[in-house]
Protein backbone atom coordinates (compact mmCIF):
# COMPACT_ATOMS: atom_id res chain seq x y z
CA UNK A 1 -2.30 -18.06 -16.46
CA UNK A 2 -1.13 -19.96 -13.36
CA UNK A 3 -3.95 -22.48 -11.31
CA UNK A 4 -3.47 -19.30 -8.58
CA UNK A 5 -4.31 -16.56 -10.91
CA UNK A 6 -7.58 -18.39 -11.90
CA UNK A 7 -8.83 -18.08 -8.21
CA UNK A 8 -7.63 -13.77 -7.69
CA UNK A 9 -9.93 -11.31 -7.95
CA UNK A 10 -10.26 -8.72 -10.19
CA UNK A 11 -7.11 -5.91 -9.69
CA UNK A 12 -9.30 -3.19 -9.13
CA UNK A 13 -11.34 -5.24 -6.27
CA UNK A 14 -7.69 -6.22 -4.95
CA UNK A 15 -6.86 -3.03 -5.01
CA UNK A 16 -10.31 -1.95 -2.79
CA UNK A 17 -10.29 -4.67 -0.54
CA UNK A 18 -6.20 -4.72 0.02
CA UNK A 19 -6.61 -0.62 0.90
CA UNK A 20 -9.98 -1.15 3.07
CA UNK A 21 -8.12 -3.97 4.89
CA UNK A 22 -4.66 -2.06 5.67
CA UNK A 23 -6.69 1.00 6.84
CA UNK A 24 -8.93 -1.14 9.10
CA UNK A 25 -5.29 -2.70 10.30
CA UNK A 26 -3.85 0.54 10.63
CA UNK A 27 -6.67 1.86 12.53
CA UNK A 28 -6.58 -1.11 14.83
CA UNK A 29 -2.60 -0.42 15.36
CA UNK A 30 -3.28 3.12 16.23
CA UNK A 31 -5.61 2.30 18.92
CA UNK A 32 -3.36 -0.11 20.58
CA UNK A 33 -0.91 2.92 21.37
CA UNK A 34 1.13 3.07 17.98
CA UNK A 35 2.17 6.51 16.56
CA UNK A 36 0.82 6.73 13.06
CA UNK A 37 4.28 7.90 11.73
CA UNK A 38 5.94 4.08 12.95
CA UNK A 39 2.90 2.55 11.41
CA UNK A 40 3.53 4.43 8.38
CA UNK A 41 7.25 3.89 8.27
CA UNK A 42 7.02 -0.12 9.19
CA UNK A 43 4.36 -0.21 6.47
CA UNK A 44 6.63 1.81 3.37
CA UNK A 45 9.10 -1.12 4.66
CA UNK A 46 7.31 -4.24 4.17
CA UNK A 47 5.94 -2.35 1.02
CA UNK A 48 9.36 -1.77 -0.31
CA UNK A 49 11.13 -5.40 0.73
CA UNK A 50 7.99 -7.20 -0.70
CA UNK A 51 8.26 -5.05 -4.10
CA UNK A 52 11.99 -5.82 -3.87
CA UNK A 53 11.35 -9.30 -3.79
CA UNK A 54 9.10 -9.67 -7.10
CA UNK A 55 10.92 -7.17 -9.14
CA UNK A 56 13.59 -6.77 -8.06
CA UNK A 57 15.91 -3.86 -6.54
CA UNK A 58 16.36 -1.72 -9.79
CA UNK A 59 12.72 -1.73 -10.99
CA UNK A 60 11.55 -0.66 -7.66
CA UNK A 61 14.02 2.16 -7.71
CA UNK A 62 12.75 3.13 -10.96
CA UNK A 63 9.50 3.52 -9.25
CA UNK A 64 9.78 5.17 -6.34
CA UNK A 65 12.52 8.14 -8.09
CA UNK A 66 8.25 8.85 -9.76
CA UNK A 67 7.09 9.48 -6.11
CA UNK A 68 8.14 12.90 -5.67
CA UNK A 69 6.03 13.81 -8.36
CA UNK A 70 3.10 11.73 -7.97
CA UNK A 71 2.89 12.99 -4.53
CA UNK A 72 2.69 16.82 -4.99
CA UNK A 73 0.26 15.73 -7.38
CA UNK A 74 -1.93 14.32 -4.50
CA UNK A 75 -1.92 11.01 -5.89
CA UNK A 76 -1.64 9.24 -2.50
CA UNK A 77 -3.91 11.71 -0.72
CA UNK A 78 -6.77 10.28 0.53
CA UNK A 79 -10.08 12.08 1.60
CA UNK A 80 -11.13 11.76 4.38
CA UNK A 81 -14.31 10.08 3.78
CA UNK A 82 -12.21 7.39 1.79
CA UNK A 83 -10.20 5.87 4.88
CA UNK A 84 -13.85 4.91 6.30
CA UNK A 85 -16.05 3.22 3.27
């Protein structure tokens, strides 16, 4: 375990507090005039280049070719009382 990984959270609570502070962000965004399909799109972006980055082009690929799936399984559906914990 690396000196950094001594100081990270939890995943799960980097998980919570990662999605509570991107939907804050995005809400923020939105109310400065930004349609929430740019947001989205800018945000899948910097997702995807970051993942890129760590892993590398071919795992990611491998990941997201799951998505279709995942998604019509409402795994990235979020209620609505979710976005404002």
């Amino acid at each position: 375990m690396s000196n950094m990984d001594q100081h990270l959270l939890p995943e799960d609570e980097q998980k919570r507090l990662a999605l509570r502070m991107i939907l804050e962000t995005w809400d923020d965004v939105l109310a400065q005039g930004v349609a929430p399909e740019m947001i989205a799109s800018s945000s899948i972006f910097a997702a995807l280049t970051d993942m890129i980055e760590h892993y590398g082009e071919d795992t990611v690929a491998e990941m997201v070719a799951e998505w279709p799936d995942r998604i019509r399984n409402g795994e990235f559906t979020l209620a609505e009382d979710a976005r404002h914990e």
